[in-house]
PDB file of N, CA and C in Angstrom:
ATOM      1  N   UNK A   1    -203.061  12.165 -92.251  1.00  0.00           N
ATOM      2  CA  UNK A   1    -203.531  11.056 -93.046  1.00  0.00           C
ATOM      3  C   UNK A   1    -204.295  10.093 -92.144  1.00  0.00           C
ATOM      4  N   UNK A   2    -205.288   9.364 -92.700  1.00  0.00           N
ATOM      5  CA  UNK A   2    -205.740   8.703 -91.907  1.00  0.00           C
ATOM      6  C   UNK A   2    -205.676   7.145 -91.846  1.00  0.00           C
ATOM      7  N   UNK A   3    -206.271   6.335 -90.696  1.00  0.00           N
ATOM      8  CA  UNK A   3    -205.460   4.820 -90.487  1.00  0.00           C
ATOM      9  C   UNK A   3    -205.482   4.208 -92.069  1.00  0.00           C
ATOM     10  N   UNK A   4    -206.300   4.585 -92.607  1.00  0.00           N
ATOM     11  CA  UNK A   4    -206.533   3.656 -93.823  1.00  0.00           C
ATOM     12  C   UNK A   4    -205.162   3.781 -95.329  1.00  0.00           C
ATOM     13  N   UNK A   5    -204.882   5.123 -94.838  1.00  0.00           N
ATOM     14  CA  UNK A   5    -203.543   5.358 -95.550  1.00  0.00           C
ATOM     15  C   UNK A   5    -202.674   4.683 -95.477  1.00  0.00           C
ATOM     16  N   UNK A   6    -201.928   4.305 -96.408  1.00  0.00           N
ATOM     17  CA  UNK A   6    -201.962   3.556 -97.524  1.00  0.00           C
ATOM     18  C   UNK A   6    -202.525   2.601 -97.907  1.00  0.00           C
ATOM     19  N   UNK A   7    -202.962   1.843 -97.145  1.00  0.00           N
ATOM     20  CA  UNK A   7    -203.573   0.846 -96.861  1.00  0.00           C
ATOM     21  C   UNK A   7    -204.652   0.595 -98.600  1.00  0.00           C
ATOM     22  N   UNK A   8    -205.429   1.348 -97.355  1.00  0.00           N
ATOM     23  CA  UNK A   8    -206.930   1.447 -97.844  1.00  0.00           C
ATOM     24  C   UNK A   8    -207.248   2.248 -99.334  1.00  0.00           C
ATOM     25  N   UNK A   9    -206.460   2.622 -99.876  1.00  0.00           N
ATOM     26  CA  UNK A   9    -206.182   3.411-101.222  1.00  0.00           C
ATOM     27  C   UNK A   9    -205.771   1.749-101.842  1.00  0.00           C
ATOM     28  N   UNK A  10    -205.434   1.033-101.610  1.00  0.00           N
ATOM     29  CA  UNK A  10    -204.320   0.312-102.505  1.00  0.00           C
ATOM     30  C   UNK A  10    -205.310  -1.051-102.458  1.00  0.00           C
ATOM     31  N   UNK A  11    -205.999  -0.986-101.179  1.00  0.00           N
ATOM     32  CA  UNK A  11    -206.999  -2.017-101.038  1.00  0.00           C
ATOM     33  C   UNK A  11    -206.216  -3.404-100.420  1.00  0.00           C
ATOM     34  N   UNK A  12    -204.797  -3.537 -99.492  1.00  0.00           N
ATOM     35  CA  UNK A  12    -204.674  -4.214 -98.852  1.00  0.00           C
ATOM     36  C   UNK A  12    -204.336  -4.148 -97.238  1.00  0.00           C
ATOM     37  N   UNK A  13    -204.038  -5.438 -96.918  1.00  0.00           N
ATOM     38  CA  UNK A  13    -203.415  -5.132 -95.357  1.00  0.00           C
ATOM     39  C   UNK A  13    -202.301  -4.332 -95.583  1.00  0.00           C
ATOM     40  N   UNK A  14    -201.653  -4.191 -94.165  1.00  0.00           N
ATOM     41  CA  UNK A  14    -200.710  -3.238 -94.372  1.00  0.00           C
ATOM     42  C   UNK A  14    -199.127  -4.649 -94.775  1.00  0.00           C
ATOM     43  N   UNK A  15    -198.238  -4.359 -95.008  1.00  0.00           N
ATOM     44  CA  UNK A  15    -197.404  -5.019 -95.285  1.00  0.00           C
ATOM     45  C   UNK A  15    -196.053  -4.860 -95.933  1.00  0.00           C
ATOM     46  N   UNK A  16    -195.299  -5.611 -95.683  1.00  0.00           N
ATOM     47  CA  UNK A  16    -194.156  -4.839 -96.130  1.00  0.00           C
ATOM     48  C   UNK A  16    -193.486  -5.629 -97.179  1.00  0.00           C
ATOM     49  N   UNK A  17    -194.212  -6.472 -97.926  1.00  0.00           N
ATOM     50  CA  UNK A  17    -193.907  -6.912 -99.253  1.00  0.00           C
ATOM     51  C   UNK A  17    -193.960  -6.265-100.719  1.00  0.00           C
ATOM     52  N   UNK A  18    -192.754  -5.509-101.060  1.00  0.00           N
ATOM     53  CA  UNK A  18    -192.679  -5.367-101.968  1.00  0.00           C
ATOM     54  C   UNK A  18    -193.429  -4.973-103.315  1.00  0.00           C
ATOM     55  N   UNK A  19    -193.769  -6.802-103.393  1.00  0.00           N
ATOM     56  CA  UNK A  19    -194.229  -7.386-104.395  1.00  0.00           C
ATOM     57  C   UNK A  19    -195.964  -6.959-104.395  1.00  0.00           C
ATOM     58  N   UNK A  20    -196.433  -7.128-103.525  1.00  0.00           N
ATOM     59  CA  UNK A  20    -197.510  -7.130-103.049  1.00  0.00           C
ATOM     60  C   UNK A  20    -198.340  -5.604-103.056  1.00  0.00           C
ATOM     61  N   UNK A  21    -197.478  -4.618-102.755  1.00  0.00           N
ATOM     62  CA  UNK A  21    -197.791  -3.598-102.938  1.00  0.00           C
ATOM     63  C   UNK A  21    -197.882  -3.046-104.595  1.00  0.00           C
ATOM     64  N   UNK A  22    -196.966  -3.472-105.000  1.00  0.00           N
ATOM     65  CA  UNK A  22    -197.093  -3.399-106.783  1.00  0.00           C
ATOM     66  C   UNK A  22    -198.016  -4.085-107.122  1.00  0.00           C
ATOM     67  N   UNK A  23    -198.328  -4.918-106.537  1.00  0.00           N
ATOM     68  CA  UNK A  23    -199.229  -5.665-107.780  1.00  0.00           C
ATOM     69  C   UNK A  23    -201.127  -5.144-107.150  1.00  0.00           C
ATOM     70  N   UNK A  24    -200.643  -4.757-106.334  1.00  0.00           N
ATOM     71  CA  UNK A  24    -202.052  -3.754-105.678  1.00  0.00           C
ATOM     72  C   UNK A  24    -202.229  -2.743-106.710  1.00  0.00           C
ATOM     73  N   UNK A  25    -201.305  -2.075-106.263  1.00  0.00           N
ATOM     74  CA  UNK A  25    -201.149  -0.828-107.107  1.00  0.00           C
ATOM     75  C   UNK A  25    -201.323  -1.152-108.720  1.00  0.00           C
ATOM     76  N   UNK A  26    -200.890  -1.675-109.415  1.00  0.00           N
ATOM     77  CA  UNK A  26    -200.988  -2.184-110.884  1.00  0.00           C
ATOM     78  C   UNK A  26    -202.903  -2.857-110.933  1.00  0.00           C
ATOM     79  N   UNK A  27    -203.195  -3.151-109.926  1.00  0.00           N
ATOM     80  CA  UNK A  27    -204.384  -3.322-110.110  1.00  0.00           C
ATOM     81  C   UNK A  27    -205.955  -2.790-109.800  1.00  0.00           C
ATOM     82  N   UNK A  28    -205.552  -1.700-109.082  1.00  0.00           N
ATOM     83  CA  UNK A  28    -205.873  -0.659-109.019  1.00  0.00           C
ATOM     84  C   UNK A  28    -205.981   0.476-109.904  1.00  0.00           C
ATOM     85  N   UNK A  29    -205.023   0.940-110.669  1.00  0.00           N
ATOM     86  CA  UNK A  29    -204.499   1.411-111.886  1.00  0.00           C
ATOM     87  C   UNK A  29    -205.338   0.975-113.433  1.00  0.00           C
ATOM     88  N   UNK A  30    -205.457  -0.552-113.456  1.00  0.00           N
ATOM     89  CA  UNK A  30    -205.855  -0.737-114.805  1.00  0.00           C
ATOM     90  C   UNK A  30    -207.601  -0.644-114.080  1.00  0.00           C
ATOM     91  N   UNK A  31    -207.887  -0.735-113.195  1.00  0.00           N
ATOM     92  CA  UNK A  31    -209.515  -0.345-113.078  1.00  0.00           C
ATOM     93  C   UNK A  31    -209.627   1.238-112.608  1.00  0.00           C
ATOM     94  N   UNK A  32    -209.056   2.366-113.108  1.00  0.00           N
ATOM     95  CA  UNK A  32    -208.724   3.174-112.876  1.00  0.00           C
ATOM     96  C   UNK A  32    -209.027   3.965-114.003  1.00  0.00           C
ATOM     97  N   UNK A  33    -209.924   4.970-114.474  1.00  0.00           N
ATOM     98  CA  UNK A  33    -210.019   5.929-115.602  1.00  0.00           C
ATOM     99  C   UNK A  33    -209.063   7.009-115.261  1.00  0.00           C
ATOM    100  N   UNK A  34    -208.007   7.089-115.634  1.00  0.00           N
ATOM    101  CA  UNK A  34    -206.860   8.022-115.112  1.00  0.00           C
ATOM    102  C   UNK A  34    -206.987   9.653-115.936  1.00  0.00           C
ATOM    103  N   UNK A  35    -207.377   9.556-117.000  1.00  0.00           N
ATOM    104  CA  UNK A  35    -207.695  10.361-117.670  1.00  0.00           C
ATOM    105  C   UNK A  35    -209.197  10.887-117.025  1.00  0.00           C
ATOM    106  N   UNK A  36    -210.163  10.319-116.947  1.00  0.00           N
ATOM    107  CA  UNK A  36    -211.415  11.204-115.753  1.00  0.00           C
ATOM    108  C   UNK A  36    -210.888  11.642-114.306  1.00  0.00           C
ATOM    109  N   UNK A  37    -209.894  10.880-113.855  1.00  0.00           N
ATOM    110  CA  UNK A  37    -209.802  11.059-112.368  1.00  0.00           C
ATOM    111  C   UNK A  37    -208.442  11.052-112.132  1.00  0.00           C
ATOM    112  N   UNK A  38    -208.323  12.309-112.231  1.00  0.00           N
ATOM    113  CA  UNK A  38    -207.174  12.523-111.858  1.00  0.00           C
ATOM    114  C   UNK A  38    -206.765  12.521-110.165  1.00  0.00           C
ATOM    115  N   UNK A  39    -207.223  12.898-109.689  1.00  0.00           N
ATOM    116  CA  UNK A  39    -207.532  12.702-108.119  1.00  0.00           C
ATOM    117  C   UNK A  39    -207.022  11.654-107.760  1.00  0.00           C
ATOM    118  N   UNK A  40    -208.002  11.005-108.319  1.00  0.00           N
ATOM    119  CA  UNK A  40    -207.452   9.809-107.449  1.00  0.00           C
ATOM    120  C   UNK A  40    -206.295   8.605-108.350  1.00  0.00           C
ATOM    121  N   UNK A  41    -205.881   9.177-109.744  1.00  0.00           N
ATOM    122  CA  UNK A  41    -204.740   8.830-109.768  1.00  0.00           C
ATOM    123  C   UNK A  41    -203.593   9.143-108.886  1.00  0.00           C
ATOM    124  N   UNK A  42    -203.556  10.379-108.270  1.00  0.00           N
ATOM    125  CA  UNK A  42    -202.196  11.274-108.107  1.00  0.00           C
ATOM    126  C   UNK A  42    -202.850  10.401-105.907  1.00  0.00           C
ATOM    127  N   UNK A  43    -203.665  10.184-105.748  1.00  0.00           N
ATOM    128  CA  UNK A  43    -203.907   9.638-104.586  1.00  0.00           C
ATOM    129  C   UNK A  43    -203.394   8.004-104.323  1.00  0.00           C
ATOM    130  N   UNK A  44    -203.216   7.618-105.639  1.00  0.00           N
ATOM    131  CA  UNK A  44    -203.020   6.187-105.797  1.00  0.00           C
ATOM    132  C   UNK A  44    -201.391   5.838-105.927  1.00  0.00           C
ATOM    133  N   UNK A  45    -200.859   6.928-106.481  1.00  0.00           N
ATOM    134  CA  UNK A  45    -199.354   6.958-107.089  1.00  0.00           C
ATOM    135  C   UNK A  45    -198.696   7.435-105.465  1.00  0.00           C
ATOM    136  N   UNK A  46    -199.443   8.191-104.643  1.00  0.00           N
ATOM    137  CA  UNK A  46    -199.026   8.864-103.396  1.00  0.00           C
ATOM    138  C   UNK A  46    -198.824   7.772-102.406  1.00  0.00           C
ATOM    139  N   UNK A  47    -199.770   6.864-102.434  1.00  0.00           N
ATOM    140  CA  UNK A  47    -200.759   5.302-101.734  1.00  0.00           C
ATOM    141  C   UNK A  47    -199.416   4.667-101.824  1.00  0.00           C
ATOM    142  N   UNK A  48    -198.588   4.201-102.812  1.00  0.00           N
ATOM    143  CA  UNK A  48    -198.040   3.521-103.456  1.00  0.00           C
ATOM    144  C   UNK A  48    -196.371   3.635-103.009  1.00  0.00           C
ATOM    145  N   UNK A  49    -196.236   5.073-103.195  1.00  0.00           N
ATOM    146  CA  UNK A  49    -194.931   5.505-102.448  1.00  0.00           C
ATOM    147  C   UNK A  49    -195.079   5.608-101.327  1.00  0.00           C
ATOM    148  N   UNK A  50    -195.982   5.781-100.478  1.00  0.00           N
ATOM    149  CA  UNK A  50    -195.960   5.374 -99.012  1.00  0.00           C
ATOM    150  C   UNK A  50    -195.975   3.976 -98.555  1.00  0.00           C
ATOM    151  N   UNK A  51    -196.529   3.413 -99.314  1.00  0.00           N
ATOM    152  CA  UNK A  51    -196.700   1.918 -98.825  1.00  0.00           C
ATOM    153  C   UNK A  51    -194.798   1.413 -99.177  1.00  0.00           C
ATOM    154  N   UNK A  52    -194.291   1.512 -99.717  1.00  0.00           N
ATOM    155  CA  UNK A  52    -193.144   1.722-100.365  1.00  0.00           C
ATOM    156  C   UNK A  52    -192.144   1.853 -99.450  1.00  0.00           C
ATOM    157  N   UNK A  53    -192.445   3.338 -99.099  1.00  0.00           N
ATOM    158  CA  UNK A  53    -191.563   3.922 -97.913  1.00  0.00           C
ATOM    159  C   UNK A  53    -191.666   3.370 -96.762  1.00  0.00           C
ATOM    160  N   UNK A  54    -192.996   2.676 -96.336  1.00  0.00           N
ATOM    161  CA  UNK A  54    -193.157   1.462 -95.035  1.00  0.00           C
ATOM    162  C   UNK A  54    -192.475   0.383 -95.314  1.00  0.00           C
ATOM    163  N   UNK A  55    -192.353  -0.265 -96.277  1.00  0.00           N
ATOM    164  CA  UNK A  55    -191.805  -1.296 -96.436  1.00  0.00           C
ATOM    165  C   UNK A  55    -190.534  -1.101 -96.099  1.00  0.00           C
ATOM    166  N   UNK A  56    -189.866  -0.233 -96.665  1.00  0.00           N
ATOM    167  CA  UNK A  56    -188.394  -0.115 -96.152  1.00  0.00           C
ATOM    168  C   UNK A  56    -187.965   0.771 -94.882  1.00  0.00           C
ATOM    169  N   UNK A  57    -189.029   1.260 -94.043  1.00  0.00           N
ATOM    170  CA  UNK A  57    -189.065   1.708 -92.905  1.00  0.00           C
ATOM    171  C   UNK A  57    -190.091   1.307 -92.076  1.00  0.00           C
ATOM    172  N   UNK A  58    -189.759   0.031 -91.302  1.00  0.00           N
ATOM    173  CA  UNK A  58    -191.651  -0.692 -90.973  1.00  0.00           C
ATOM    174  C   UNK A  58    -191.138  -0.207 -89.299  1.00  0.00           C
ATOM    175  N   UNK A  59    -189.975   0.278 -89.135  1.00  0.00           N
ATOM    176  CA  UNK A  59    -190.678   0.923 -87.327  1.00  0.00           C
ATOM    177  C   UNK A  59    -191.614   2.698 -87.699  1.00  0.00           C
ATOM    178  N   UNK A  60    -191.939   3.219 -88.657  1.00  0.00           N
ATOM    179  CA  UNK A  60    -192.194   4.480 -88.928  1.00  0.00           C
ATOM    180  C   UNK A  60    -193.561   3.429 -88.948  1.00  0.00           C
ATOM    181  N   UNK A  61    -194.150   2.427 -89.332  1.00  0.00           N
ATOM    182  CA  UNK A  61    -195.622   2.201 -89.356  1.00  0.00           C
ATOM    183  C   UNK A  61    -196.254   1.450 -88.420  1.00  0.00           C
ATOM    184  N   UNK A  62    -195.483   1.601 -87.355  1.00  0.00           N
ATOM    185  CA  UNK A  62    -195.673   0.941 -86.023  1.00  0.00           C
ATOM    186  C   UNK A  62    -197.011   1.958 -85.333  1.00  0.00           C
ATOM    187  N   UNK A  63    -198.283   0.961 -85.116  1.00  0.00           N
ATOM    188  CA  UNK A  63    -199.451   1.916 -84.058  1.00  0.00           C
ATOM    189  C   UNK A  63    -198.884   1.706 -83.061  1.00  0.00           C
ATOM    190  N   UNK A  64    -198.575   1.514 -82.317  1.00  0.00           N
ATOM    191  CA  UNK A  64    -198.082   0.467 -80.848  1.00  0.00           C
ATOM    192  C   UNK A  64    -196.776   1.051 -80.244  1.00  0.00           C
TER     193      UNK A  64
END
């Protein structure tokens, strides 16, 4: 995956708020033709549980 993963799918910094990641994701989603693009629904829902899984594991998203 590359640096921009999750990140950059979801369209924020990286971070380990929660909240923040949902409401990315939810907004992402409603500008989202899910029914044309499936792709990049199933890329966005993926985005989402990773950003997810950082949040509750932030030494696994350590560059450094």
């Amino acid at each position: 995956m590359s640096e921009a993963f999750p990140w950059g799918v979801l369209g924020i910094a990286p971070t380990a708020d929660r909240n923040a990641i949902r409401s990315a994701y939810a907004a992402r989603l409603k500008a989202l033709d899910v029914d044309a693009n499936v792709a990049a629904f199933a890329a966005l829902r993926d985005a989402r549980a990773e950003a997810l899984y950082l949040a509750d594991h932030p030494e696994e998203g350590n560059s450094g």
